[in-house]
Protein backbone atom coordinates (compact mmCIF):
# COMPACT_ATOMS: atom_id res chain seq x y z
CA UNK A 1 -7.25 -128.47 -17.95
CA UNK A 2 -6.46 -128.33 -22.28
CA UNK A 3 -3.13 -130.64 -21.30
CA UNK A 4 -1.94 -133.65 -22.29
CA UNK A 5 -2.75 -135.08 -18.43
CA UNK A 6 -3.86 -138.33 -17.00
CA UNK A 7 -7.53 -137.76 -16.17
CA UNK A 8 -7.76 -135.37 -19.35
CA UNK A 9 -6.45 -138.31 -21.56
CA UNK A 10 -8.74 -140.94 -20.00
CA UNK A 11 -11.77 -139.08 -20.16
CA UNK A 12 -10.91 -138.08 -24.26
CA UNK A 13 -10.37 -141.16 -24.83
CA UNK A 14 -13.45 -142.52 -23.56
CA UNK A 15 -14.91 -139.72 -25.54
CA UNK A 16 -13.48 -140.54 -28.95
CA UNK A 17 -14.24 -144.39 -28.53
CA UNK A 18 -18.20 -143.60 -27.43
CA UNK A 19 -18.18 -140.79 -30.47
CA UNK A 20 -16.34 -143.93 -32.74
CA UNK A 21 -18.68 -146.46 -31.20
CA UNK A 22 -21.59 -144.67 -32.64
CA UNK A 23 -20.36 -143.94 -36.23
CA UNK A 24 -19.82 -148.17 -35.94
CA UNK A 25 -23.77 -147.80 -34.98
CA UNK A 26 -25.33 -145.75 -36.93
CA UNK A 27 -23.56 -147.76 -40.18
CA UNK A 28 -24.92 -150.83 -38.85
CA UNK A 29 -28.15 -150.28 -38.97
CA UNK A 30 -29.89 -151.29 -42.15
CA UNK A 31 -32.63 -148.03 -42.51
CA UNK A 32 -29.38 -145.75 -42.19
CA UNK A 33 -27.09 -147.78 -45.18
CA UNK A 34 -30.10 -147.04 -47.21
CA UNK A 35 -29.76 -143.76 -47.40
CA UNK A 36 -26.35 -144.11 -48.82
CA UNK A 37 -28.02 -144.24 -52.00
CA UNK A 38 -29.57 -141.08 -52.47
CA UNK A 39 -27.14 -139.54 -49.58
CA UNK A 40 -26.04 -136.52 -51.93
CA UNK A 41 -29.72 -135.73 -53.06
CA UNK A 42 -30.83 -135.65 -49.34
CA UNK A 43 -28.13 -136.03 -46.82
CA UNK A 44 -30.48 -135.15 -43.62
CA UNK A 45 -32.49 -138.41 -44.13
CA UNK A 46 -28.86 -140.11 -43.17
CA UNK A 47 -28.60 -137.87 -40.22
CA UNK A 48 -31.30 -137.45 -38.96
CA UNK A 49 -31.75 -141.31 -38.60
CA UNK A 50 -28.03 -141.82 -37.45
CA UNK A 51 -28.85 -139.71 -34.86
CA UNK A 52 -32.07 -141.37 -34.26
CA UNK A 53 -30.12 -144.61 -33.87
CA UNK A 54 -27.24 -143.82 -31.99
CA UNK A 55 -29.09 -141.65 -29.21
CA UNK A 56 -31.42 -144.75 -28.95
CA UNK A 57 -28.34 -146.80 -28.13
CA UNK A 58 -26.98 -144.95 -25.93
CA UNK A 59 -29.93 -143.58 -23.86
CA UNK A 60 -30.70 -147.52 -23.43
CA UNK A 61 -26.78 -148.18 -22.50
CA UNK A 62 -27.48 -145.04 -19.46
CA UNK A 63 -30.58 -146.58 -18.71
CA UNK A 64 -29.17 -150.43 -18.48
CA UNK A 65 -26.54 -149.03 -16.69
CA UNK A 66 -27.11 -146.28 -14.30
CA UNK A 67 -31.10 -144.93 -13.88
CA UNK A 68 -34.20 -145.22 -16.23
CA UNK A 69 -35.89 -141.88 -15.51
CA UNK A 70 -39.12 -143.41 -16.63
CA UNK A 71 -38.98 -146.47 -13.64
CA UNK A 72 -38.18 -142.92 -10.85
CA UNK A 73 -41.43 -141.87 -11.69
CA UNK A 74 -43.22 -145.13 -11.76
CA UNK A 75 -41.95 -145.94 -8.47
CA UNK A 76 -42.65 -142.11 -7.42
CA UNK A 77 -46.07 -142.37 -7.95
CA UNK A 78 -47.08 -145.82 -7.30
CA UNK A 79 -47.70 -147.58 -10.27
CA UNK A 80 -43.96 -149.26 -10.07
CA UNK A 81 -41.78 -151.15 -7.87
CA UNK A 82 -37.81 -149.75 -6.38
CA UNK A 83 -36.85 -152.71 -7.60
CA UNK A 84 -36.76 -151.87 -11.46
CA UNK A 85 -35.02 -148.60 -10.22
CA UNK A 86 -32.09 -150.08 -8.67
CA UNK A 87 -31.92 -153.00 -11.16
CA UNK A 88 -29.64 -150.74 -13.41
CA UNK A 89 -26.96 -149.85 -10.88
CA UNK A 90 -26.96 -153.27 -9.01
CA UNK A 91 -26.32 -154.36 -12.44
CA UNK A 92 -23.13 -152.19 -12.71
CA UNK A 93 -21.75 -152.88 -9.60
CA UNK A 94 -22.34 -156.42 -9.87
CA UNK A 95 -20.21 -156.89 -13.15
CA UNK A 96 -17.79 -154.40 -11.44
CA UNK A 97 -16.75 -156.36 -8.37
CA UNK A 98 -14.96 -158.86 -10.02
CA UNK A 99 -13.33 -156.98 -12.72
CA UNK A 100 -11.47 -154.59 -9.81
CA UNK A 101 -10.43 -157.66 -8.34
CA UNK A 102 -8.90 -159.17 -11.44
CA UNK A 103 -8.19 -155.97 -12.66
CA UNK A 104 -6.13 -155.27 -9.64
CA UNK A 105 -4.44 -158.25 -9.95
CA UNK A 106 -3.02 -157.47 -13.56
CA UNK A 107 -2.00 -153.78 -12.20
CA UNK A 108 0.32 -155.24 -8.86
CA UNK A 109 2.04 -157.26 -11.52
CA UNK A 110 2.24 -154.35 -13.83
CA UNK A 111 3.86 -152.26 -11.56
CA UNK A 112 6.55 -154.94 -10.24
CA UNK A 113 7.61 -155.21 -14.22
CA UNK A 114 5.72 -158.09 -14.71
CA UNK A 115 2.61 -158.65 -17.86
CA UNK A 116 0.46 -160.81 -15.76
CA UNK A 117 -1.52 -162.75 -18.56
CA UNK A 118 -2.84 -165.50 -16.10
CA UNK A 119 -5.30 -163.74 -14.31
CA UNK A 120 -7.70 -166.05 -15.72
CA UNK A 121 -6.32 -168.79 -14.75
CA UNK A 122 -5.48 -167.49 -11.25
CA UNK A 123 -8.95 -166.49 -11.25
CA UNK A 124 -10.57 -170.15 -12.33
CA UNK A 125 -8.52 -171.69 -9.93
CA UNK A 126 -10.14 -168.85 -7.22
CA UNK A 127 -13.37 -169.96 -7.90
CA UNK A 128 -12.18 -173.59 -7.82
CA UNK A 129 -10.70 -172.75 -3.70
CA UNK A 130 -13.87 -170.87 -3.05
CA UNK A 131 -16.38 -173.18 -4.42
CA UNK A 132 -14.70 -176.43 -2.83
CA UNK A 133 -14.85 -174.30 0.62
CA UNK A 134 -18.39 -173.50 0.05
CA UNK A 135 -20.02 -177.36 -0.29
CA UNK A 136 -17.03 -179.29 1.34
CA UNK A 137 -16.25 -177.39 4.85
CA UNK A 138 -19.52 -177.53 6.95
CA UNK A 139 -19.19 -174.54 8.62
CA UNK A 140 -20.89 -171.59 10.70
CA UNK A 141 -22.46 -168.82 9.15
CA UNK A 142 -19.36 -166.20 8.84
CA UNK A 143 -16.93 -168.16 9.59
CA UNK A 144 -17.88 -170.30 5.99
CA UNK A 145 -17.96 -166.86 4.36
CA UNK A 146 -14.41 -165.51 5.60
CA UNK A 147 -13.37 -168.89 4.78
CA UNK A 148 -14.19 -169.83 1.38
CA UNK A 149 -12.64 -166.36 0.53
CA UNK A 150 -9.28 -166.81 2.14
CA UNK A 151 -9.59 -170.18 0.19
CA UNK A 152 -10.42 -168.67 -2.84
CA UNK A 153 -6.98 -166.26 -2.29
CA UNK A 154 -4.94 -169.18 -1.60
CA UNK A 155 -5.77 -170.51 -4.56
CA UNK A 156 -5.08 -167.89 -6.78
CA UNK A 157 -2.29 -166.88 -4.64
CA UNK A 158 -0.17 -170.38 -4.78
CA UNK A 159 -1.04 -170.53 -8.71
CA UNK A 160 0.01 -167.25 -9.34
CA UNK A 161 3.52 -167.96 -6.96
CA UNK A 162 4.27 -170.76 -10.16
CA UNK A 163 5.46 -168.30 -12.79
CA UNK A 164 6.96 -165.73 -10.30
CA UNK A 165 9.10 -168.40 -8.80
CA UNK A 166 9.65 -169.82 -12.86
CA UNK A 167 10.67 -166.01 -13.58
CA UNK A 168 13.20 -165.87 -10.32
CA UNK A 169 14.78 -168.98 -10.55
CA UNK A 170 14.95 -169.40 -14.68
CA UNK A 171 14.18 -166.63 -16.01
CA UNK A 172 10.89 -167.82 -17.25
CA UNK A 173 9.26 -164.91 -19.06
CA UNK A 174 6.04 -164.82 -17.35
CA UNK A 175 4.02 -164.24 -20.45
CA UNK A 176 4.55 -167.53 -21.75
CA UNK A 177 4.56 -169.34 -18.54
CA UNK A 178 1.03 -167.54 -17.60
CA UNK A 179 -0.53 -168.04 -21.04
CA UNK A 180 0.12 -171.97 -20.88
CA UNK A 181 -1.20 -172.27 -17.07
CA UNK A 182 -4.30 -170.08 -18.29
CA UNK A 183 -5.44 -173.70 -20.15
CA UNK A 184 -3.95 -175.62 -17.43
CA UNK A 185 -6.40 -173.74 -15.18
CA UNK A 186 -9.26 -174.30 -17.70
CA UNK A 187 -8.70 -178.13 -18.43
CA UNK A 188 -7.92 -179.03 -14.29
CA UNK A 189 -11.67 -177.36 -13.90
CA UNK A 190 -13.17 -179.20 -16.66
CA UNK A 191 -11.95 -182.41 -15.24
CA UNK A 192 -12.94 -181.74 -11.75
CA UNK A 193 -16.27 -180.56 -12.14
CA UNK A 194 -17.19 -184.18 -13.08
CA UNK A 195 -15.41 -186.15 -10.33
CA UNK A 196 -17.58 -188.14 -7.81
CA UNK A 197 -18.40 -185.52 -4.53
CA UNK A 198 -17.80 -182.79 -6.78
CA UNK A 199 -20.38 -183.05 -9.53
CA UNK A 200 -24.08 -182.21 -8.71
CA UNK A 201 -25.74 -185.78 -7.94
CA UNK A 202 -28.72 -184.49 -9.37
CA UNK A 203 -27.57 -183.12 -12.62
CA UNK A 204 -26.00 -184.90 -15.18
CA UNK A 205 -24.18 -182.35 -17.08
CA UNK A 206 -21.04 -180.99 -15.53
CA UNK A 207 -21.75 -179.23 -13.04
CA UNK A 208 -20.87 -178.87 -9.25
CA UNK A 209 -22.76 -179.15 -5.99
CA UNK A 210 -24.18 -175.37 -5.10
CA UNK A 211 -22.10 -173.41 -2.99
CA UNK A 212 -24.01 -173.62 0.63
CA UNK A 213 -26.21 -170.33 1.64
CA UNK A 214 -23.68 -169.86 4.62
CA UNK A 215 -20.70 -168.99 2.11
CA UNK A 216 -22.58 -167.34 -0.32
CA UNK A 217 -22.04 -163.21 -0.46
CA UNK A 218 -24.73 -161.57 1.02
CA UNK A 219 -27.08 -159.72 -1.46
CA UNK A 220 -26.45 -155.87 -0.52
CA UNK A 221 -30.65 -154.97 -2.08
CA UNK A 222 -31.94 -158.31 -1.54
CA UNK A 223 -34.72 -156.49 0.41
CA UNK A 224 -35.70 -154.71 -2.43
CA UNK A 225 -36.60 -157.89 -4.61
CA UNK A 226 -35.01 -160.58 -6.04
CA UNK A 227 -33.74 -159.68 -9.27
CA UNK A 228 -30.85 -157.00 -7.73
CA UNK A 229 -27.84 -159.27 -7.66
CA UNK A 230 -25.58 -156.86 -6.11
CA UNK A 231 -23.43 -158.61 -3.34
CA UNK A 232 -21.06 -158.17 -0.52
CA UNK A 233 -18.20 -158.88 -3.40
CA UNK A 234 -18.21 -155.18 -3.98
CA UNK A 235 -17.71 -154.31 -0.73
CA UNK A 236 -14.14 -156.68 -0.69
CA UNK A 237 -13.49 -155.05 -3.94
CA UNK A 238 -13.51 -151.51 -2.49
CA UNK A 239 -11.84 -152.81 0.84
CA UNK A 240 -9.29 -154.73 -1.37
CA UNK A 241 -8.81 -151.42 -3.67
CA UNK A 242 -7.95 -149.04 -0.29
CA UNK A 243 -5.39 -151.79 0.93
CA UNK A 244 -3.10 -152.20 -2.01
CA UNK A 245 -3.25 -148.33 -2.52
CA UNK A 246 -1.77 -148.15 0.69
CA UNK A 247 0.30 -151.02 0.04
CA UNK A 248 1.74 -149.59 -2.55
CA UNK A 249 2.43 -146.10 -1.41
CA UNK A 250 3.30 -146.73 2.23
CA UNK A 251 4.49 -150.16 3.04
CA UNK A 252 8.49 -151.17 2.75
CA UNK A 253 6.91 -154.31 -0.45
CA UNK A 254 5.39 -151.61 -2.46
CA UNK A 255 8.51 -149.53 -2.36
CA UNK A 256 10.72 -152.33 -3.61
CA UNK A 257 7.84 -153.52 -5.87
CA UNK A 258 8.24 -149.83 -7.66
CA UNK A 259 11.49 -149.88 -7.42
CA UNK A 260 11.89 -153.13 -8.96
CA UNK A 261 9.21 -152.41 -11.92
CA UNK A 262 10.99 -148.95 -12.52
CA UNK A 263 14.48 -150.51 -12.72
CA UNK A 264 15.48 -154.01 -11.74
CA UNK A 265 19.29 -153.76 -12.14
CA UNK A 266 19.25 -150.60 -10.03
CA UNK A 267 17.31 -152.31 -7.14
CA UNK A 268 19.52 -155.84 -7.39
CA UNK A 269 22.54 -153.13 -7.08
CA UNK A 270 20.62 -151.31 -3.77
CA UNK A 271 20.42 -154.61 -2.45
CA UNK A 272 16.48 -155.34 -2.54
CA UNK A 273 16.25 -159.34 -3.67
CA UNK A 274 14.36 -158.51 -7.11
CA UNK A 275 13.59 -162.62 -7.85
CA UNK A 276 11.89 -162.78 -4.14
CA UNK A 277 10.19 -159.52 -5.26
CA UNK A 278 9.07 -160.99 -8.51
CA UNK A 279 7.61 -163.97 -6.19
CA UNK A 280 6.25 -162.15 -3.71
CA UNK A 281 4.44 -160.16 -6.39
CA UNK A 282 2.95 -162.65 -8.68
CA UNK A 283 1.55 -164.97 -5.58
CA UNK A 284 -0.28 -161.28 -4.52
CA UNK A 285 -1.13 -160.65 -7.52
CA UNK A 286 -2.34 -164.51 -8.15
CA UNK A 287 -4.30 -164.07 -4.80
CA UNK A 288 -6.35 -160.75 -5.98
CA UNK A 289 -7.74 -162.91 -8.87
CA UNK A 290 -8.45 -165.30 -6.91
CA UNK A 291 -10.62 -163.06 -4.78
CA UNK A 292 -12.26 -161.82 -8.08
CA UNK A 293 -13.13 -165.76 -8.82
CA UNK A 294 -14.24 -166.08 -5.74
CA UNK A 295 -16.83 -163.18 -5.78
CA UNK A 296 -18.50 -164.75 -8.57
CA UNK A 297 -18.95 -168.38 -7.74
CA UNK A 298 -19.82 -166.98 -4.19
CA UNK A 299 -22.09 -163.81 -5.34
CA UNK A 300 -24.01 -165.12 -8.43
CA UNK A 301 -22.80 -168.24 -10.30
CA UNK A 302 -23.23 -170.01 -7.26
CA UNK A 303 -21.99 -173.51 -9.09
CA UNK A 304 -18.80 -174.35 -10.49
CA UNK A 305 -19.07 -174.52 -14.20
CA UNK A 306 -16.35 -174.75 -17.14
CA UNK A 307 -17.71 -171.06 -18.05
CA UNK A 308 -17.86 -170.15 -14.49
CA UNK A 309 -15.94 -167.37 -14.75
CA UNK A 310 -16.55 -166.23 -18.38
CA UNK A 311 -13.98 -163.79 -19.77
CA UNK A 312 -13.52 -161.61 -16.26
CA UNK A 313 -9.93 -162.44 -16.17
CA UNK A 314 -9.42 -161.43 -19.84
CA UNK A 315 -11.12 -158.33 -19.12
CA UNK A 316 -9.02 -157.37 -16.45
CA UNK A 317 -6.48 -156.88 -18.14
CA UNK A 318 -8.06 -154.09 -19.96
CA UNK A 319 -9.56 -153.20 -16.82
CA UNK A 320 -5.98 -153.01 -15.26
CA UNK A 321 -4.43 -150.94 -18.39
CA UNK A 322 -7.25 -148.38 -18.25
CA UNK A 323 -6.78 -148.17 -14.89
CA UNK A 324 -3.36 -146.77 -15.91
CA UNK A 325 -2.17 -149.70 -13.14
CA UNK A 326 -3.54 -147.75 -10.50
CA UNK A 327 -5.40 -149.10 -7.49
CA UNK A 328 -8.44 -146.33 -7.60
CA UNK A 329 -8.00 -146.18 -11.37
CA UNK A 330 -8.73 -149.84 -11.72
CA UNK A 331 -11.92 -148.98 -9.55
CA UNK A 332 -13.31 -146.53 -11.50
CA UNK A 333 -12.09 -148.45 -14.87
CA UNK A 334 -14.06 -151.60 -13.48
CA UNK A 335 -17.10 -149.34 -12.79
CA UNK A 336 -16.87 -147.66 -16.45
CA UNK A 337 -16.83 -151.37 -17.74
CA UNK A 338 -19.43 -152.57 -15.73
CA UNK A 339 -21.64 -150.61 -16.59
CA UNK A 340 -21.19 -151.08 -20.28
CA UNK A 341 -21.25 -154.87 -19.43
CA UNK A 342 -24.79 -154.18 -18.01
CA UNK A 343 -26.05 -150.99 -20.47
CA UNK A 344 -24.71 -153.68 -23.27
CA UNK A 345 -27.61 -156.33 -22.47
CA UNK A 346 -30.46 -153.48 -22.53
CA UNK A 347 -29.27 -151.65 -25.68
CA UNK A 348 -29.10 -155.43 -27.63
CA UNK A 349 -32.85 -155.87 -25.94
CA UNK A 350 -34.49 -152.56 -26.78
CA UNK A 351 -32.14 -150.90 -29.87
CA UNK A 352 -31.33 -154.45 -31.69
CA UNK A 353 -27.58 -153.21 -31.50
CA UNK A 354 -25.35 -156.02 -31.47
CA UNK A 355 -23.89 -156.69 -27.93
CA UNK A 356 -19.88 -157.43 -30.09
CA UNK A 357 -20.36 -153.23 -30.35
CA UNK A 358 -20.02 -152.63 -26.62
CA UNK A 359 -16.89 -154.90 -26.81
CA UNK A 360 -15.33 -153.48 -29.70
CA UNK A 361 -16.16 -149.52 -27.50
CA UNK A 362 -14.34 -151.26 -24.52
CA UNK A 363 -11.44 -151.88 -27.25
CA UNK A 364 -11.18 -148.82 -28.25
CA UNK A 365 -11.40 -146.91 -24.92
CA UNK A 366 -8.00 -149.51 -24.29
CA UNK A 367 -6.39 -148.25 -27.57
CA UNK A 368 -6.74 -144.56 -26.75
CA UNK A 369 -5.98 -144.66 -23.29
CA UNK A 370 -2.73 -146.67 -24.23
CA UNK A 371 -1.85 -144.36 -26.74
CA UNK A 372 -2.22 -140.55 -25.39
CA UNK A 373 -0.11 -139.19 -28.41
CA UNK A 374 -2.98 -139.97 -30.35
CA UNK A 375 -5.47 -138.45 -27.97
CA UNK A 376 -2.98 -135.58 -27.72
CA UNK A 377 -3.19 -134.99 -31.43
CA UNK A 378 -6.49 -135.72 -32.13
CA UNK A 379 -8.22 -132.83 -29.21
CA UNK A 380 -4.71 -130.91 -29.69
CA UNK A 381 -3.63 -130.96 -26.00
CA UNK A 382 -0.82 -128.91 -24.90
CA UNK A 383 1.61 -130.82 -23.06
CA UNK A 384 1.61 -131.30 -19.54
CA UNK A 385 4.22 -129.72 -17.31
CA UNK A 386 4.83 -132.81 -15.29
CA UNK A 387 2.95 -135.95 -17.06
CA UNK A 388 3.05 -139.67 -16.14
CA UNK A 389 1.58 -140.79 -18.94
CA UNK A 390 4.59 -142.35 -20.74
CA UNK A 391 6.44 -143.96 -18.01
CA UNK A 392 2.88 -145.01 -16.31
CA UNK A 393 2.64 -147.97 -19.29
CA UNK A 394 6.21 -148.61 -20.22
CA UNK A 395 7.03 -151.23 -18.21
CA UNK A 396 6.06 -154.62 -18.50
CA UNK A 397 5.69 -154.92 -22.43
């Protein structure tokens, strides 16, 4: 298990950035720099509070995150609700859903060759399809659901299709071309959320008309109480997750996606059409983050907003590179994210740690995972026999 593997590196790396995270901690707080004055006279004083701190913070991050032992045995014995208990984990999986999506959608692209830095935008303009689906199309319960998420896909999908058919037919680099239709995205929302039929008669700010109850995502604990957000979006996350895994590893497109990410010369010279492939990819890939837009303004923002979909496409991409661009990897890196997304808001609450820490431990996590010689060097792994880990993040840079 001491080798230089995938799952070895990941979880070291998560390791080092938590064990980084909470040096970044325990100097933050003000009682601990004050022992920096007398620290050689009595150095326990500074650890013994730095540990005080830092197992604070992240016994609040488990509990935001995961389970508060103390609300079990409330609930247990009467004098608390199951509510409170599942709060944590709805929590989790409700910042999860969307970051697989978008997360996903960064990792097709990845794979294909391509450094999808649109998902954002391919994800606004998700929530845009989804949203105008939801208050526009008067439909059945069902039907309104299935359909404001196909719209929500087609959106995505036909914005994403823009730079993969730049890249085939000019040679666009899709960095560029993604980056600029990332504010495109942004703008077009800000301008439509204020339009006449589209704007909430009954609010004057900009905002949209509520998505109707009939396309909103079913809450999965609604029975439970109120306050457990978790939704039907993580359900089409997982169900999304299991079909490009088997995309990718048993259809005739994920072959010549591979092939074309691995080598494009090579595949042009097999004979697979590598500027259809680049096409074909991005509009997928553009659809995914669609689907991730979708499950928010569906699940919980409910109303289209110019911060509708906050930094989730962003955040994908780290998703997707933790993930190592792997479909069940991008699952569990969404999860692992989530639930520092949701731990975050309850250490800032009950440890008065800054909620910029969590993001600067997602950073890190990133920076480790993306560089395993340093993980290698730092734990002193032996090599592995047969390792992915270089050719895993080498294309697409």
């Amino acid at each position: 298990m001491w080798t230089a593997n995938t799952v070895t590196v990941t979880v070291l790396a998560v390791l080092l950035a938590l064990v980084i995270g909470g040096i970044l901690i325990a100097v933050s707080d003000e009682a601990v720099r004050a022992t920096f004055s007398y620290f050689f006279s009595r150095p326990s004083d500074f650890f013994s509070l730095s540990w005080d701190k830092v197992s604070d913070a992240y016994a609040q991050l488990f509990k935001g995150s995961i389970v508060d032992p103390a609300a079990v045995r409330a609930a247990a014995n009467g004098t608390g609700t199951w509510e409170r208990v599942f709060f944590p984990i709805s929590e989790t999986l409700t910042y999860a859903a969307p970051l697989a999506l978008t997360g996903l959608a960064f990792a097709l692209a990845f794979r294909g060759g391509l450094f999808n830095i649109g998902v954002q935008g391919q994800a606004i303009m998700g929530a845009v399809g989804a949203a105008l689906a939801g208050f526009l199309l008067p439909l059945p319960v069902g039907i309104h659901l299935v359909v404001a998420l196909v719209f929500g896909a087609a959106f995505g999908g036909a914005y994403g299709f823009v730079p993969g058919f730049l890249k085939a037919r000019t040679g666009a680099h899709e960095v560029i071309t993604t980056i600029m239709l990332n504010y495109v995205a942004l703008f077009f929302l800000g301008w439509l959320i204020i339009q006449k039929g589209i704007q909430d008669p009954e609010r004057s700010d900009a905002i949209s008309k509520p998505v109707d109850d009939s396309a909103q995502l079913t809450h999965l604990l609604g029975f439970l109480g109120p306050s457990l957000r978790v939704n039907l979006g993580i359900v089409v996350a997982v169900l999304v997750v299991a079909a490009v895994a088997w995309l990718l590893r048993r259809s005739t497109f994920g072959f010549e996606l591979r092939a074309v990410g691995l080598n494009p010369e090579a595949s042009r010279t097999a004979g697979i059409g590598v500027g259809s492939t680049y096409v074909l990819v991005m509009t997928a890939a553009g659809a995914l983050a669609g689907l991730g837009g979708a499950t928010i303004v569906m699940g919980t923002a409910v109303s289209l907003t110019g911060a509708v979909i906050g930094s989730v496409g962003f955040d994908g991409l780290l998703v997707g590179l933790l993930g190592r661009a792997k479909p069940w990897g991008v699952l569990f890196a969404a999860l692992l994210f989530g639930a520092l997304q949701a731990g975050g808001n309850r250490m800032q609450s009950f440890s008065g740690i800054s909620l910029e820490l969590v993001g600067v431990i997602q950073a890190l996590i990133v920076i480790f995972v993306a560089a395993p010689a340093l993980v290698k060097t730092v734990f002193r792994l032996r090599p592995a026999k047969v390792s992915g880990l270089g050719t895993g993040m080498s294309k697409g840079w």
